[in-house]
N, C-alpha and C. Protein backbone atom coordinates (compact mmCIF):
# COMPACT_ATOMS: atom_id res chain seq x y z
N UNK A 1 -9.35 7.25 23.62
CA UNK A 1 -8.12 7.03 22.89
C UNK A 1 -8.46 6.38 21.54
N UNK A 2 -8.02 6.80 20.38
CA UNK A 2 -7.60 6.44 19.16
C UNK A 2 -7.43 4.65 19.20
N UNK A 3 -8.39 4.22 18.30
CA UNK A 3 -7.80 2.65 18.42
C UNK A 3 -6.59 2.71 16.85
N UNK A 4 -5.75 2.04 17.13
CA UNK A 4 -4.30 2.14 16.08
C UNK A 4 -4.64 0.76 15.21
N UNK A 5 -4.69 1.46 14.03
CA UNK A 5 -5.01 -0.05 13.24
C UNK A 5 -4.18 -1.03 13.33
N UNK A 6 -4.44 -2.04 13.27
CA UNK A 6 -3.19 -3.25 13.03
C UNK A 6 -2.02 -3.49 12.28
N UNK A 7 -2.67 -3.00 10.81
CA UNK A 7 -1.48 -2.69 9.90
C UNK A 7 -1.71 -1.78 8.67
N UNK A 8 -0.90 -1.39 8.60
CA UNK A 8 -0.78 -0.08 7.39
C UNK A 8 -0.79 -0.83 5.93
N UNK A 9 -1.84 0.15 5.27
CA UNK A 9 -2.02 -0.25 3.97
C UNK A 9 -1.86 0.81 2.98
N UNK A 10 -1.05 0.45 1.98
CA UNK A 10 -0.16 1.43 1.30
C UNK A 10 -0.36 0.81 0.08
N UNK A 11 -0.94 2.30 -0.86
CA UNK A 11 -1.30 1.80 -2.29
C UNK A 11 0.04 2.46 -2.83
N UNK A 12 0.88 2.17 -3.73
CA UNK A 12 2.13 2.71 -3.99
C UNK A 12 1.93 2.74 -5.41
N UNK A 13 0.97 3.19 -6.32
CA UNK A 13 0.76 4.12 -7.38
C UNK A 13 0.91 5.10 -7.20
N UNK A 14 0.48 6.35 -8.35
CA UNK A 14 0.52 7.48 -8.14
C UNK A 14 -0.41 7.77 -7.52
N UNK A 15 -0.97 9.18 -7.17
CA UNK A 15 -1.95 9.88 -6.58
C UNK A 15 -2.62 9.62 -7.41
N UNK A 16 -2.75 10.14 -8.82
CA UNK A 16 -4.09 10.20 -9.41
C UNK A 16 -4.54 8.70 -9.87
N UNK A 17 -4.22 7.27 -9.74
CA UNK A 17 -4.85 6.15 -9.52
C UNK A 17 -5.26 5.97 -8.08
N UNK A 18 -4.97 6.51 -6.84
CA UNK A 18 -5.28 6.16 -5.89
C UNK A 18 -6.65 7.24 -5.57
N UNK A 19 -6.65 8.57 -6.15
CA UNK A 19 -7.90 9.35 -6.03
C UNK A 19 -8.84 8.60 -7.43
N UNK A 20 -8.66 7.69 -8.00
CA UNK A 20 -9.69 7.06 -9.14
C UNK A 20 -9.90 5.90 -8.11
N UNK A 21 -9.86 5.24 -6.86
CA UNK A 21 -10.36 4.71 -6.04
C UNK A 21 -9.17 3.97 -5.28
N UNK A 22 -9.49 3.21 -4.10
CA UNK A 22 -8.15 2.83 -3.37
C UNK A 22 -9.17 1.57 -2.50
N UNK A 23 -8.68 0.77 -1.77
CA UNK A 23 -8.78 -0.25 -0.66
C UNK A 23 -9.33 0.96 0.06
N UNK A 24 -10.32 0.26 1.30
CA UNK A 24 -10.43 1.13 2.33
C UNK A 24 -9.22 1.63 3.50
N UNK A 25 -9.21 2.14 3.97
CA UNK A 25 -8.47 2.40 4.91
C UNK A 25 -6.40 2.43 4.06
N UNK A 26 -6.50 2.38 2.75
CA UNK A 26 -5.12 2.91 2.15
C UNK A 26 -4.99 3.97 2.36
N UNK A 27 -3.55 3.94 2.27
CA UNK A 27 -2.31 5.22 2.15
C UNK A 27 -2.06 5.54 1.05
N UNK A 28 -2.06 6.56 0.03
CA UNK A 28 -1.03 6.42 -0.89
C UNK A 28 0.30 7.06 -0.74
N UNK A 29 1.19 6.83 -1.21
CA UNK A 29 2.66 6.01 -0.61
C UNK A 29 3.17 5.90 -2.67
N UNK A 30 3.27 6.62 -2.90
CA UNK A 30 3.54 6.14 -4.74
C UNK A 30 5.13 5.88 -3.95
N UNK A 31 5.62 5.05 -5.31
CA UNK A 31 6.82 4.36 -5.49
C UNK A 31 7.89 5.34 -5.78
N UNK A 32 7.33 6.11 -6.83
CA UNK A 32 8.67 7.02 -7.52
C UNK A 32 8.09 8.35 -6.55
N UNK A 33 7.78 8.50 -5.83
CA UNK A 33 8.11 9.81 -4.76
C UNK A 33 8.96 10.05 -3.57
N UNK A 34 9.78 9.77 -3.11
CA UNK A 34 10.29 10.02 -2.44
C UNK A 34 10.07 8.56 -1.23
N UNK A 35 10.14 7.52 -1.97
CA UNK A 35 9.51 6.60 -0.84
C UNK A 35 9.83 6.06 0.60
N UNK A 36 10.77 5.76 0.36
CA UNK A 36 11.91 5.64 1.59
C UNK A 36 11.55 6.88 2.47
N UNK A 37 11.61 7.72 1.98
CA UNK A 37 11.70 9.25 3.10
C UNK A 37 10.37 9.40 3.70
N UNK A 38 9.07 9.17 2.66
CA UNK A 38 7.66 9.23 3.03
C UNK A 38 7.23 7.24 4.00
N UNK A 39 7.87 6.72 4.05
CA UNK A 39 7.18 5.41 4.51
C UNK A 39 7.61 6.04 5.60
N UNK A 40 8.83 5.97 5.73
CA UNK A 40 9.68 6.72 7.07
C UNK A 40 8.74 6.83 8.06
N UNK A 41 7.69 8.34 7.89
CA UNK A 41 6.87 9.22 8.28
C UNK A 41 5.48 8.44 8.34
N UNK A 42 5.41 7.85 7.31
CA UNK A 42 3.56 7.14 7.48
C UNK A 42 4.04 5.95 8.40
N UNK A 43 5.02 5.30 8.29
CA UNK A 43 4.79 4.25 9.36
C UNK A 43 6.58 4.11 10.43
N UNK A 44 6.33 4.69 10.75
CA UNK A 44 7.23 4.94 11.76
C UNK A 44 8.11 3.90 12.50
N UNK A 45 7.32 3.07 12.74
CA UNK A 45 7.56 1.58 13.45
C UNK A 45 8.01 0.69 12.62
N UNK A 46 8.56 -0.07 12.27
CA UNK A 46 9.26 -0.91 11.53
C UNK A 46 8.89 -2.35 11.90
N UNK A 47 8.46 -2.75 12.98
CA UNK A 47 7.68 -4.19 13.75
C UNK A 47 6.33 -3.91 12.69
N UNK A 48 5.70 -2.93 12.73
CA UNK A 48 4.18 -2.76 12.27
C UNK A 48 4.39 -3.75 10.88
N UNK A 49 2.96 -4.39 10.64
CA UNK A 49 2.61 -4.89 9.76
C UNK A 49 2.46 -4.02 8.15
N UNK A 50 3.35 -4.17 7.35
CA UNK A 50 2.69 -3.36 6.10
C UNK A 50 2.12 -4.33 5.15
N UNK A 51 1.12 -3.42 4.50
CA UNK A 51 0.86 -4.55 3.30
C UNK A 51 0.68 -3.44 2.08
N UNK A 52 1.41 -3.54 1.07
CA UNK A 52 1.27 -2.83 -0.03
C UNK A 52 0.36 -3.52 -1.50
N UNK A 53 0.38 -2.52 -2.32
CA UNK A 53 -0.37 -2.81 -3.52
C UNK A 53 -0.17 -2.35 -4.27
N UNK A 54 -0.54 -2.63 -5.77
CA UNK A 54 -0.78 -1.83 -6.93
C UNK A 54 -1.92 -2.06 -7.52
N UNK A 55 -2.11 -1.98 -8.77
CA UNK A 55 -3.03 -2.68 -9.50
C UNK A 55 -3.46 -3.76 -9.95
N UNK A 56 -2.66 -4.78 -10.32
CA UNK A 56 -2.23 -6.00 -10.45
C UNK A 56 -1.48 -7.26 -10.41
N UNK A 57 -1.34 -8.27 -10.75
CA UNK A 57 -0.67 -8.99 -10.58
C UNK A 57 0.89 -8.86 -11.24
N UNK A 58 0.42 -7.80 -12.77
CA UNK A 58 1.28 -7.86 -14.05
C UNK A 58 1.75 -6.57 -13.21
N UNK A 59 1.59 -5.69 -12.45
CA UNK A 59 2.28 -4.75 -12.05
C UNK A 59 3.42 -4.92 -10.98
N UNK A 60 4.48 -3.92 -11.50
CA UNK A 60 5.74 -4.71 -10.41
C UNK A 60 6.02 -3.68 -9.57
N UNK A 61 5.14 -2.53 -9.40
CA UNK A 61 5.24 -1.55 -8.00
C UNK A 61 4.98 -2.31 -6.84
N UNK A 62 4.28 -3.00 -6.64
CA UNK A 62 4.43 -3.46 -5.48
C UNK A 62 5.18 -4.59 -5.00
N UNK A 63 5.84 -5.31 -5.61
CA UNK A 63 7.08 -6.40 -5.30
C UNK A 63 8.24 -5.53 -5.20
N UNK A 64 8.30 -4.25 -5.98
CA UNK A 64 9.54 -3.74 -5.52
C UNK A 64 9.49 -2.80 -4.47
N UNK A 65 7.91 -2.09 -4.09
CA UNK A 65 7.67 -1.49 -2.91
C UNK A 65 8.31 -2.58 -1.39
N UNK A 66 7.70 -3.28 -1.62
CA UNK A 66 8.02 -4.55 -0.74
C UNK A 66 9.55 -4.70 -0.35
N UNK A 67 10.58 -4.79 -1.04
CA UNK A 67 11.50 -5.13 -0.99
C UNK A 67 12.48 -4.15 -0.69
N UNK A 68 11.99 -2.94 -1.12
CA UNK A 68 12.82 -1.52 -0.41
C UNK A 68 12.63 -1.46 1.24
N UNK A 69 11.13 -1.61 1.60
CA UNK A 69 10.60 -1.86 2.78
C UNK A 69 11.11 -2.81 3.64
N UNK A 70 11.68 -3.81 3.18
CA UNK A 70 12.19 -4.96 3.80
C UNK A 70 13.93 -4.32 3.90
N UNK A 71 14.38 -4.14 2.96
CA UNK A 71 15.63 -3.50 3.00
C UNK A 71 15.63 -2.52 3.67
N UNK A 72 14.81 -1.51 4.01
CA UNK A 72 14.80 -1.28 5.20
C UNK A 72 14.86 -0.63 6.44
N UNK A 73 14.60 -2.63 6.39
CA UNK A 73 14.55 -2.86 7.99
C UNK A 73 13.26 -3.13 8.90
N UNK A 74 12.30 -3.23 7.85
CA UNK A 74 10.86 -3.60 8.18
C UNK A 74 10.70 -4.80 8.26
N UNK A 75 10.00 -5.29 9.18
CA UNK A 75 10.33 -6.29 9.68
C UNK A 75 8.71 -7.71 9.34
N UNK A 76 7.86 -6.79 8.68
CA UNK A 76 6.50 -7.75 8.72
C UNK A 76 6.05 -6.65 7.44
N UNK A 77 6.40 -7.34 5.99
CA UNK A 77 5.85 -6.58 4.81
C UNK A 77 5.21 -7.89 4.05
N UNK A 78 4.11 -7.09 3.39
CA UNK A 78 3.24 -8.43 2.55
C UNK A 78 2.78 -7.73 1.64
N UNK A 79 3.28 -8.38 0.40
CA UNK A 79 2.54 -8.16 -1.17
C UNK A 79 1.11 -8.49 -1.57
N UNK A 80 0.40 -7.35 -1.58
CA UNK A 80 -1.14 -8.03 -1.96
C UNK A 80 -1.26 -8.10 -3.54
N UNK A 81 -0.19 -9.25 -4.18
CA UNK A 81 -0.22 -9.57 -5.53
C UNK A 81 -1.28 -9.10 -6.39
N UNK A 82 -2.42 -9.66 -6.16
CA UNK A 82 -3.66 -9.25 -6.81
C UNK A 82 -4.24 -7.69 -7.12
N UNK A 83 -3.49 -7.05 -6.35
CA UNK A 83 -3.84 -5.83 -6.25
C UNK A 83 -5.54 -5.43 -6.37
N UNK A 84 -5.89 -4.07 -6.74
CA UNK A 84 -7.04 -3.01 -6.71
C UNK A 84 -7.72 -3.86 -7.66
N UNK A 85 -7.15 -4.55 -8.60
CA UNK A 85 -8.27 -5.61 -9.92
C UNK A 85 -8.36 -6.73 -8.74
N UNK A 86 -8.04 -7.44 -8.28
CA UNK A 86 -8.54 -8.48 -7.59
C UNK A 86 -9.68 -8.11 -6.60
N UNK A 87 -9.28 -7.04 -6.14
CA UNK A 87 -10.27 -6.58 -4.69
C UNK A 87 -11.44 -6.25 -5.68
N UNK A 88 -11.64 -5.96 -6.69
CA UNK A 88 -12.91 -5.86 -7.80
C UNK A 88 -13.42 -6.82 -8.16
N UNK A 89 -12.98 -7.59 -8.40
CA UNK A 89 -13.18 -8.87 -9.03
C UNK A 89 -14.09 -9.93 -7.73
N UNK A 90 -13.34 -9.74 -6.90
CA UNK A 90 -13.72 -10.15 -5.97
C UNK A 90 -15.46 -9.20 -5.14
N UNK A 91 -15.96 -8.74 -5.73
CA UNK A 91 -17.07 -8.15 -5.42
C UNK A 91 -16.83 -6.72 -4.77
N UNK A 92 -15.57 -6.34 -3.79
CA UNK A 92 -15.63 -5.58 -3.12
C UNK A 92 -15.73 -3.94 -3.65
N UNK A 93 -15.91 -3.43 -2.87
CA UNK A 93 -15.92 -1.82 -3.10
C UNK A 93 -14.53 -1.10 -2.90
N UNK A 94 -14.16 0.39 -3.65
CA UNK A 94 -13.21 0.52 -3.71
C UNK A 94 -13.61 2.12 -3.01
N UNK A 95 -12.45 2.53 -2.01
CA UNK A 95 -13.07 3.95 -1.96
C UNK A 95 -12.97 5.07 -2.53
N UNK A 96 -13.37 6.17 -2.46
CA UNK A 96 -13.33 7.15 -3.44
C UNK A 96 -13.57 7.18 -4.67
N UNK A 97 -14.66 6.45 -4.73
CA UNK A 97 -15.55 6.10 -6.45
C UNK A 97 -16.82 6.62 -6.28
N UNK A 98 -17.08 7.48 -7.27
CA UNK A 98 -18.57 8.29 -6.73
C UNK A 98 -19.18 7.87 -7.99
């Protein structure tokens, strides 16, 4: 059996910043696509843990990803403020960077 990750990670840029690299194990989930209708479908469960992102701190896709998510009806959402520049900064690797 499939082990089910803990919590869903959702980069909510567009596609083509999330194919220029992403967190491991992200979703992309952009903001202006259809979001509500697509979270729906990627995370089904509403208890599940989400944690979204963007690029930065100065970026406001993900405080307002957050807050649609919570509206709702999600019940465990978390802003990774720092976004894809922090997880750099911070030494780590990003995937889909060749």
């Amino acid at each position: 059996m499939a082990r089910q990750p803990r919590l869903n990670l959702l980069e909510v840029l567009d596609s083509e910043h999330y194919d220029e690299g992403h967190l491991p194990g992200a979703i992309c989930l952009p903001l202006a696509d259809n979001f509500e209708t697509k979270a729906e479908q990627v995370v089904p469960n509403q208890s599940k843990t989400v944690v979204v992102y963007c690029q930065n701190a100065d970026c406001d896709a993900s405080p307002i990803a957050a807050k649609r998510l919570e509206a709702m009806g999600y019940e465990n959402v978390y802003d990774y403020e720092g976004g894809k520049d922090d997880w750099v900064e911070a030494g780590l690797d990003l995937h889909g960077v060749f």
